[in-house]
PDB file of N, CA and C in Angstrom:
ATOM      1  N   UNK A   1     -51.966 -24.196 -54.883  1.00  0.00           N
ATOM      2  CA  UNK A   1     -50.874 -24.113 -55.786  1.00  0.00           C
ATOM      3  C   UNK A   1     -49.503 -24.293 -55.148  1.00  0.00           C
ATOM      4  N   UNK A   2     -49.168 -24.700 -53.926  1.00  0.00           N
ATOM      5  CA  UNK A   2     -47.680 -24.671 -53.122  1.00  0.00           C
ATOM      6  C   UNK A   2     -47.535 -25.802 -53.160  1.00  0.00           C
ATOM      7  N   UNK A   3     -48.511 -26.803 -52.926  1.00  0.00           N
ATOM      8  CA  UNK A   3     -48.136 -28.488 -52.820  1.00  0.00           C
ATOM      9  C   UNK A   3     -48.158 -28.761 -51.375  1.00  0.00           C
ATOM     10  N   UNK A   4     -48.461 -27.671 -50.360  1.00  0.00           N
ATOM     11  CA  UNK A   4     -48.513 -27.958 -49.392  1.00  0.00           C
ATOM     12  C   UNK A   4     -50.002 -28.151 -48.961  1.00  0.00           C
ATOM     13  N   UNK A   5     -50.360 -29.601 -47.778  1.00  0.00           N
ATOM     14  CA  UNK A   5     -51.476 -30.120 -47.253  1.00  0.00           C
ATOM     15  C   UNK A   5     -52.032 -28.773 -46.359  1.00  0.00           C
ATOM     16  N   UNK A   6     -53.229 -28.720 -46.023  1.00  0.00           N
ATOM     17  CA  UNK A   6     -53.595 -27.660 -45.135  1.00  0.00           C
ATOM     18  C   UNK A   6     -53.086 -28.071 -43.882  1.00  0.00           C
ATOM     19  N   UNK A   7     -53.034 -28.793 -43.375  1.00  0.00           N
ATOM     20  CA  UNK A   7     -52.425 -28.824 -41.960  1.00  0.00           C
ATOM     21  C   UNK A   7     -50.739 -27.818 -41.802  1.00  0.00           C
ATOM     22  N   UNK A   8     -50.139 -28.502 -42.986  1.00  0.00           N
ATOM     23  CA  UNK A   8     -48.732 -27.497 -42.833  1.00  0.00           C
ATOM     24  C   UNK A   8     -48.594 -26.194 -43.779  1.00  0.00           C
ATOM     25  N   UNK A   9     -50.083 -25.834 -43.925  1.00  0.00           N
ATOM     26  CA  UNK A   9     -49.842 -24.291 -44.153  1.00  0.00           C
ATOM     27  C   UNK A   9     -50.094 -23.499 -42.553  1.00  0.00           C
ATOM     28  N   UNK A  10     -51.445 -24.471 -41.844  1.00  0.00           N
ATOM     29  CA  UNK A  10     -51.669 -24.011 -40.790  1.00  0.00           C
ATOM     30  C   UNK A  10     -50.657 -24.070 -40.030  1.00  0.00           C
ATOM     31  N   UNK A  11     -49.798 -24.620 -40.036  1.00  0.00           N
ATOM     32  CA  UNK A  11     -48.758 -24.251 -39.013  1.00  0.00           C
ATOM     33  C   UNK A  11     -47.273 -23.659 -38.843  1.00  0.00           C
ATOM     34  N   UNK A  12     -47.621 -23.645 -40.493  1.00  0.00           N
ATOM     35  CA  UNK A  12     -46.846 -22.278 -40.624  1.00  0.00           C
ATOM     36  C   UNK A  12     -47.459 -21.083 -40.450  1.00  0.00           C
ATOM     37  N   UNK A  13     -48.903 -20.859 -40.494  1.00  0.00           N
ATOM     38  CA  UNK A  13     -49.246 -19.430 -40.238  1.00  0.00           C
ATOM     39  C   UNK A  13     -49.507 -19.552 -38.890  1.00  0.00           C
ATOM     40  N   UNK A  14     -49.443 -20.281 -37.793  1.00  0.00           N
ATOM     41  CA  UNK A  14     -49.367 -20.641 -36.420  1.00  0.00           C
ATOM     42  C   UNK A  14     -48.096 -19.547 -36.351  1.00  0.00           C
ATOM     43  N   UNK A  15     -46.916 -20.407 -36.603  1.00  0.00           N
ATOM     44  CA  UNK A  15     -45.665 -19.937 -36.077  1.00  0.00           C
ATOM     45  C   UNK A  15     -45.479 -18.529 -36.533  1.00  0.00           C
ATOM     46  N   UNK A  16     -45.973 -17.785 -37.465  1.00  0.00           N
ATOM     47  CA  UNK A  16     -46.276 -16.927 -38.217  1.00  0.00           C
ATOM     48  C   UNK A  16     -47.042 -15.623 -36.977  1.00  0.00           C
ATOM     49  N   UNK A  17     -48.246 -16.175 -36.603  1.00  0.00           N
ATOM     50  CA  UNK A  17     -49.265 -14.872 -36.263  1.00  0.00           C
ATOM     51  C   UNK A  17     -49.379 -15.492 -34.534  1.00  0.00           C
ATOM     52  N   UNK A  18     -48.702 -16.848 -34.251  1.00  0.00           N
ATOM     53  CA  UNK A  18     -49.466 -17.439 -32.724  1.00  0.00           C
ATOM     54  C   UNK A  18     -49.330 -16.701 -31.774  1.00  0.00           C
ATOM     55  N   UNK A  19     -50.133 -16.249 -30.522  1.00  0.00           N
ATOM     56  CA  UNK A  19     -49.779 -15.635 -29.737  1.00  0.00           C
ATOM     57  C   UNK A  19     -48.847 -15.965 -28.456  1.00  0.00           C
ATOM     58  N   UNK A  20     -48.109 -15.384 -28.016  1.00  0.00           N
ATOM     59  CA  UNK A  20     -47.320 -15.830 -26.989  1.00  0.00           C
ATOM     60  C   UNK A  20     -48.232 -16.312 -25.676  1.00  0.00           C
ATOM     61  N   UNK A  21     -47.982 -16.978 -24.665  1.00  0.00           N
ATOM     62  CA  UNK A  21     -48.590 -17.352 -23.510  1.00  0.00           C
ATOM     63  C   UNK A  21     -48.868 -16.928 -22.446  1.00  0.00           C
ATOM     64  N   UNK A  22     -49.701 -16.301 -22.193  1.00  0.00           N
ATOM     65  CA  UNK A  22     -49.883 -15.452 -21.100  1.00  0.00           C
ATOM     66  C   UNK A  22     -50.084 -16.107 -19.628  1.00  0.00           C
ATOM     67  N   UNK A  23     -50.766 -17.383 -20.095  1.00  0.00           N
ATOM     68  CA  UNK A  23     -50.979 -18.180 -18.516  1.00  0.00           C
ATOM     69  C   UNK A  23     -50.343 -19.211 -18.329  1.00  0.00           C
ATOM     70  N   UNK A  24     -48.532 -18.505 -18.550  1.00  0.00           N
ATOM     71  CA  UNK A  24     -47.777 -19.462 -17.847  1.00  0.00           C
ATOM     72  C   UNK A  24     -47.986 -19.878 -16.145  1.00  0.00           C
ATOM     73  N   UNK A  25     -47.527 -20.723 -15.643  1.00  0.00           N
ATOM     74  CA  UNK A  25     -47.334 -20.933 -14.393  1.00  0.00           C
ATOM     75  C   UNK A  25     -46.600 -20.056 -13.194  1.00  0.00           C
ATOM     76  N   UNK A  26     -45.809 -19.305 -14.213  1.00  0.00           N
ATOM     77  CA  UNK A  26     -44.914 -18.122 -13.382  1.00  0.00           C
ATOM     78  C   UNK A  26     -46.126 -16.836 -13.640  1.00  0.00           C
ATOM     79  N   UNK A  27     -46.729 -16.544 -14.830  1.00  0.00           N
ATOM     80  CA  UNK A  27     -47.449 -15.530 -15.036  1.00  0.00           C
ATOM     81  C   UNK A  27     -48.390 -16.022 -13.687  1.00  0.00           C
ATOM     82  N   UNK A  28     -49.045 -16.981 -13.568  1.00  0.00           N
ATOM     83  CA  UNK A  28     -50.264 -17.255 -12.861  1.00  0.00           C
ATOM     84  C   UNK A  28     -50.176 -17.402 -11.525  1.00  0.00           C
ATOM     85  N   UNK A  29     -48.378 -17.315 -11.057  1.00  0.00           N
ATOM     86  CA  UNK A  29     -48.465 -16.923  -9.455  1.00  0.00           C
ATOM     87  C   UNK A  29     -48.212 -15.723  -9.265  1.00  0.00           C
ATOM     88  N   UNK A  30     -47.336 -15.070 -10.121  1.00  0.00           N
ATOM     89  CA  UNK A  30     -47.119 -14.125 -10.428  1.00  0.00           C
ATOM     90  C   UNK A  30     -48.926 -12.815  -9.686  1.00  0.00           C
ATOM     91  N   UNK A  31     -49.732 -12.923 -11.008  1.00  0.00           N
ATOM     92  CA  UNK A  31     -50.981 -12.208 -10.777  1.00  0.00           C
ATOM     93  C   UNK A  31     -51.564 -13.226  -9.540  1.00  0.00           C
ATOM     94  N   UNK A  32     -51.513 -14.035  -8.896  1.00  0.00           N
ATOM     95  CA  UNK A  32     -51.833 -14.528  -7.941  1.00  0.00           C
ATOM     96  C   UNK A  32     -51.320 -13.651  -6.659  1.00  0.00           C
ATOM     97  N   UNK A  33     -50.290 -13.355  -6.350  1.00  0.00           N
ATOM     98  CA  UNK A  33     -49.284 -12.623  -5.177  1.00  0.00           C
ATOM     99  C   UNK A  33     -49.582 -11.174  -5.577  1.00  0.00           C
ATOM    100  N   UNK A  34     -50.030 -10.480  -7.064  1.00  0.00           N
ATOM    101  CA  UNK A  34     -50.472  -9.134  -7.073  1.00  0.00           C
ATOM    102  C   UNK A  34     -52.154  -9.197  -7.026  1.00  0.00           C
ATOM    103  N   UNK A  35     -52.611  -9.928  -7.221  1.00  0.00           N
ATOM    104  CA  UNK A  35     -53.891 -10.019  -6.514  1.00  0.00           C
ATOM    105  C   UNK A  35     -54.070  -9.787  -5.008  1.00  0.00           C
ATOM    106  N   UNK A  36     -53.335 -10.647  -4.342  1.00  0.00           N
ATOM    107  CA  UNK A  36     -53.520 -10.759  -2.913  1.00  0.00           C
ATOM    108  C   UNK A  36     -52.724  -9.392  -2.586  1.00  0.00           C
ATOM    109  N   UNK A  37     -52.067  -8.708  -3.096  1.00  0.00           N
ATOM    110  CA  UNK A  37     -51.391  -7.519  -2.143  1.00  0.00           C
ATOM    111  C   UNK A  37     -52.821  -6.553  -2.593  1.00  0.00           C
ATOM    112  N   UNK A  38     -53.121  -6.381  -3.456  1.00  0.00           N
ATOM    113  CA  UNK A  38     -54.336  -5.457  -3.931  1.00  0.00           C
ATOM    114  C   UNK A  38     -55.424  -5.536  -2.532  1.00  0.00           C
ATOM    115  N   UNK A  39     -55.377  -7.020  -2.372  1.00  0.00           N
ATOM    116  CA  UNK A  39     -56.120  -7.207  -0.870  1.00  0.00           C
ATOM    117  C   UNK A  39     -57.684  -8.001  -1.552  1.00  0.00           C
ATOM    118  N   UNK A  40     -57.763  -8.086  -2.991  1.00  0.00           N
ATOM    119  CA  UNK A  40     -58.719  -9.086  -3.452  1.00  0.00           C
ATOM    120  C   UNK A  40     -58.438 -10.877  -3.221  1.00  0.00           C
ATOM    121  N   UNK A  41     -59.723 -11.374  -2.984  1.00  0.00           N
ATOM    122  CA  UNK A  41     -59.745 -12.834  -2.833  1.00  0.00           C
ATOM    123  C   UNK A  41     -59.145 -13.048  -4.481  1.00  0.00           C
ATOM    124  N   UNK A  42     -58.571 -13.932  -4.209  1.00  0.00           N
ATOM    125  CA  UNK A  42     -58.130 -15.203  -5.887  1.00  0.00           C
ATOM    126  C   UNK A  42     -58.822 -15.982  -5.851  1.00  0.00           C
ATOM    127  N   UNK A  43     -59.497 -15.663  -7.240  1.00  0.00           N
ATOM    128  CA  UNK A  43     -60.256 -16.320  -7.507  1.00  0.00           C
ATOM    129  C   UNK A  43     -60.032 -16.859  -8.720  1.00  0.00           C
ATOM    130  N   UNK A  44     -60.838 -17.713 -10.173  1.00  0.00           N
ATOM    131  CA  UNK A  44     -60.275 -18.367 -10.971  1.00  0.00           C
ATOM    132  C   UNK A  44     -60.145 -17.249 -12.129  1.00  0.00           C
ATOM    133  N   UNK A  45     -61.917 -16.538 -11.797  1.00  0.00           N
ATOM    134  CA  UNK A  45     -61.778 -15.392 -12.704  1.00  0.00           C
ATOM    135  C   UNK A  45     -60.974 -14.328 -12.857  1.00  0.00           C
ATOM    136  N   UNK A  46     -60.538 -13.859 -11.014  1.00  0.00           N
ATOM    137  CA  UNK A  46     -59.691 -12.675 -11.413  1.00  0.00           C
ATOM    138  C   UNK A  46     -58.522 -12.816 -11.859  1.00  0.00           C
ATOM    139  N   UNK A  47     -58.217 -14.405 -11.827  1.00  0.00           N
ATOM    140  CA  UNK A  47     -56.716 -14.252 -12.567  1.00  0.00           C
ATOM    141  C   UNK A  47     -57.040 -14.201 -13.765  1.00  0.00           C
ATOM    142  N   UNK A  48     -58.161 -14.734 -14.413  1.00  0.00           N
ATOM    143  CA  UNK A  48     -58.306 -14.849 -15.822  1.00  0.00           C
ATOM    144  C   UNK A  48     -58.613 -13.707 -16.439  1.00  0.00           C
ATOM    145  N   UNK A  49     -59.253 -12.530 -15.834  1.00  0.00           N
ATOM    146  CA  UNK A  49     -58.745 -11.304 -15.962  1.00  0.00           C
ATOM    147  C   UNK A  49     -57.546 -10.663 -15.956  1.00  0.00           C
ATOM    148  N   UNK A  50     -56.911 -10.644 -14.899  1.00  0.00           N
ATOM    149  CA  UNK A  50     -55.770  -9.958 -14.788  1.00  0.00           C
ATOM    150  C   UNK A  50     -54.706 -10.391 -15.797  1.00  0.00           C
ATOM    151  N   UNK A  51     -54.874 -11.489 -16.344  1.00  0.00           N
ATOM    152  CA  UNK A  51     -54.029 -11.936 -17.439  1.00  0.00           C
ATOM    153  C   UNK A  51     -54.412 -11.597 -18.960  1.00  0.00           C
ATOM    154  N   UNK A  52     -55.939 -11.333 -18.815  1.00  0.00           N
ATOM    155  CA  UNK A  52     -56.690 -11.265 -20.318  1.00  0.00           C
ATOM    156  C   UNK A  52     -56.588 -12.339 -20.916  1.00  0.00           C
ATOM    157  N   UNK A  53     -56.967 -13.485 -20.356  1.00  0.00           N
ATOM    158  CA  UNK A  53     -57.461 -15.280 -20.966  1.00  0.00           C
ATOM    159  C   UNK A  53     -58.726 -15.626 -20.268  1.00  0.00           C
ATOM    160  N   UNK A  54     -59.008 -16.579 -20.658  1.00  0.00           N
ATOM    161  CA  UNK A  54     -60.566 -17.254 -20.473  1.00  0.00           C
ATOM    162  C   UNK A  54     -60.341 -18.050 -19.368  1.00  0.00           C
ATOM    163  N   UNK A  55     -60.931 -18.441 -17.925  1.00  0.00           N
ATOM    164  CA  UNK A  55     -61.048 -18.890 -17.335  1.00  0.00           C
ATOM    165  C   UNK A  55     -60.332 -20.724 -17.252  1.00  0.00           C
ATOM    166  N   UNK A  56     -61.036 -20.987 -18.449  1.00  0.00           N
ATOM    167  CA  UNK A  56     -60.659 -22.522 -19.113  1.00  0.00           C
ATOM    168  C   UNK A  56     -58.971 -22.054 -19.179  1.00  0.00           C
ATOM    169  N   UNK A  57     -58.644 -21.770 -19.540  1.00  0.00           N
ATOM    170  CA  UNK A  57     -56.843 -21.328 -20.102  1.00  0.00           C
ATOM    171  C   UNK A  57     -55.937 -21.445 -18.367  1.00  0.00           C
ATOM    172  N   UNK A  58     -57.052 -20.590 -17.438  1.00  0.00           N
ATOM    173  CA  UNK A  58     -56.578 -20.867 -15.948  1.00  0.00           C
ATOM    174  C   UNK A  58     -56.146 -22.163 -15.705  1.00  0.00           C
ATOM    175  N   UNK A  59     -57.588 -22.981 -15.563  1.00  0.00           N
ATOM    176  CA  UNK A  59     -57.556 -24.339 -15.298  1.00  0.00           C
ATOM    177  C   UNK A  59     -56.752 -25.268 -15.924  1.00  0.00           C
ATOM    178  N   UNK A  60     -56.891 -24.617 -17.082  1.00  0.00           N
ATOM    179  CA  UNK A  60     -55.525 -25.826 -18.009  1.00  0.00           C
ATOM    180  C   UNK A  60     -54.329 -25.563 -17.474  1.00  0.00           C
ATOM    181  N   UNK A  61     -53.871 -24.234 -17.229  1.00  0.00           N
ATOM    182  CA  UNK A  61     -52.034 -24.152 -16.731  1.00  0.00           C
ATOM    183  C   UNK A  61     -52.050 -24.116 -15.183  1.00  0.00           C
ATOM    184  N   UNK A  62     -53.090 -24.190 -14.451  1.00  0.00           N
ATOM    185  CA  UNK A  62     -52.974 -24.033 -12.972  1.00  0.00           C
ATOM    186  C   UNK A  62     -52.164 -25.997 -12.545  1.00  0.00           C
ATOM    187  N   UNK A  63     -51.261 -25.851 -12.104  1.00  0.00           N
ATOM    188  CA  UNK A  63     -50.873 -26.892 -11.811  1.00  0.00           C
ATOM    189  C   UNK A  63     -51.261 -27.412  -9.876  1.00  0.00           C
ATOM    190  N   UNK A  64     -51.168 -28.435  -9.258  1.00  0.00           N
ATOM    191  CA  UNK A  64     -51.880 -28.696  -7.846  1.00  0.00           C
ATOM    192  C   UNK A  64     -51.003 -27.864  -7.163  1.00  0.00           C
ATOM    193  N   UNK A  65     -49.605 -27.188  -7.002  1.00  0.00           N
ATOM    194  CA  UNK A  65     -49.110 -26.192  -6.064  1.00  0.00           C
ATOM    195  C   UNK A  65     -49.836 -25.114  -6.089  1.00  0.00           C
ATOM    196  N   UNK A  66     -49.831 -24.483  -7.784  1.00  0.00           N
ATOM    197  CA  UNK A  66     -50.711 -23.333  -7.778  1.00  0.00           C
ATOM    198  C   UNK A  66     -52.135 -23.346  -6.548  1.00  0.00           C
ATOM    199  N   UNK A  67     -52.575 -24.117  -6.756  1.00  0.00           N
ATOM    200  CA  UNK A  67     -53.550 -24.335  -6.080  1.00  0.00           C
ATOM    201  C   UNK A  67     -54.082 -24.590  -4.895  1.00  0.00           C
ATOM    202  N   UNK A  68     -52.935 -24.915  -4.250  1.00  0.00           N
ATOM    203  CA  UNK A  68     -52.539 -25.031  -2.637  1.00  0.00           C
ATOM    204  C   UNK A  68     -51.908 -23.698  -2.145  1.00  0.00           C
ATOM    205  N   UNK A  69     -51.033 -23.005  -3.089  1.00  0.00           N
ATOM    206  CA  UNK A  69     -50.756 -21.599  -3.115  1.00  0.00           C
ATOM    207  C   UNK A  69     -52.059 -20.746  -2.825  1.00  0.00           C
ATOM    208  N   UNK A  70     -52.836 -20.977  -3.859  1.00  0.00           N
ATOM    209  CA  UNK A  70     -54.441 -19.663  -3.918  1.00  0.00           C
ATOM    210  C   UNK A  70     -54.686 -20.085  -2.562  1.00  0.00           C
ATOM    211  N   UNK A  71     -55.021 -21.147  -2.132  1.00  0.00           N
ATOM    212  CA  UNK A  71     -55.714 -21.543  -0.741  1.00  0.00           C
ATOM    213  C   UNK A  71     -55.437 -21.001   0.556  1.00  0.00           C
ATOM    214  N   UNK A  72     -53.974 -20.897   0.245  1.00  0.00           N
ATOM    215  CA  UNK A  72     -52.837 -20.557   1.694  1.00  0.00           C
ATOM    216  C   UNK A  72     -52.953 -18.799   1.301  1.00  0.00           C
ATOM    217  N   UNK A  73     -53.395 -18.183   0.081  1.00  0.00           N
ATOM    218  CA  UNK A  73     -53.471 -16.924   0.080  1.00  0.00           C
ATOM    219  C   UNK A  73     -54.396 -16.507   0.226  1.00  0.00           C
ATOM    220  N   UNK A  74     -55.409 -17.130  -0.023  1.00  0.00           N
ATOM    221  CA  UNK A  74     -56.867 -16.419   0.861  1.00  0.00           C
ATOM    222  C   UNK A  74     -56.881 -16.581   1.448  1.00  0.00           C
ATOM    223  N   UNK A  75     -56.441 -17.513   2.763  1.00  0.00           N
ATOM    224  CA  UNK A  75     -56.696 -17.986   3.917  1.00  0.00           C
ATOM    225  C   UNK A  75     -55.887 -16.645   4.623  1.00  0.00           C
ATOM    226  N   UNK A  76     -55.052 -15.872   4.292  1.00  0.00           N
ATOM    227  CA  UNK A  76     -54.326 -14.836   5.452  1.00  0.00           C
ATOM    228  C   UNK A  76     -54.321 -13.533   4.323  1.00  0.00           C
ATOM    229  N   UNK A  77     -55.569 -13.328   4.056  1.00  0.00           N
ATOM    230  CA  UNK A  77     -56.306 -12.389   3.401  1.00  0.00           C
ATOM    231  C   UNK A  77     -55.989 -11.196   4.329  1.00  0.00           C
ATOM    232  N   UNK A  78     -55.420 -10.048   4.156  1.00  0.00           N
ATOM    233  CA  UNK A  78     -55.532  -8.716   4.372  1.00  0.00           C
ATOM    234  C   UNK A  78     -56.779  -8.340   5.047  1.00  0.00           C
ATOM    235  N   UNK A  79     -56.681  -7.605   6.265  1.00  0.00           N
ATOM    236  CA  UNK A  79     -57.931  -7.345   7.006  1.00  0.00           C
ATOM    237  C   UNK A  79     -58.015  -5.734   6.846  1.00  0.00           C
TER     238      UNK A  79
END
């Protein structure tokens, strides 16, 4: 009854209920550098924990620094 297509109701109830982003790139070095002081390896999961997102959500926002970052932080892992 609005005249509106389902696509632009959906995205008005997007902008409406969407959740904010938790696995930004700053969030994800962020729990990366409080991982490693905890003295745990980084791994894909524990960030995807420590953030409360799905693993996949990691991989999508992990950009190639991130990732040369995790490397250089396990590598001088806390003894």
């Amino acid at each position: 009854g609005t005249g509106l297509d389902i696509s632009k109701k959906l995205k008005i109830v997007g902008s409406l209920i969407g959740k904010g982003k938790k696995a930004s790139k700053d969030n994800i070095y962020d729990a990366m550098i409080t991982i490693n002081n905890i003295g745990d390896k980084i791994t894909i999961n524990n960030l995807a924990n420590f953030l409360g997102c799905t693993t996949r959500t990691i991989h999508r926002n992990m950009c190639e620094e991130l990732r040369v970052e995790k490397c250089l932080l396990n590598s001088n892992e806390k003894v």
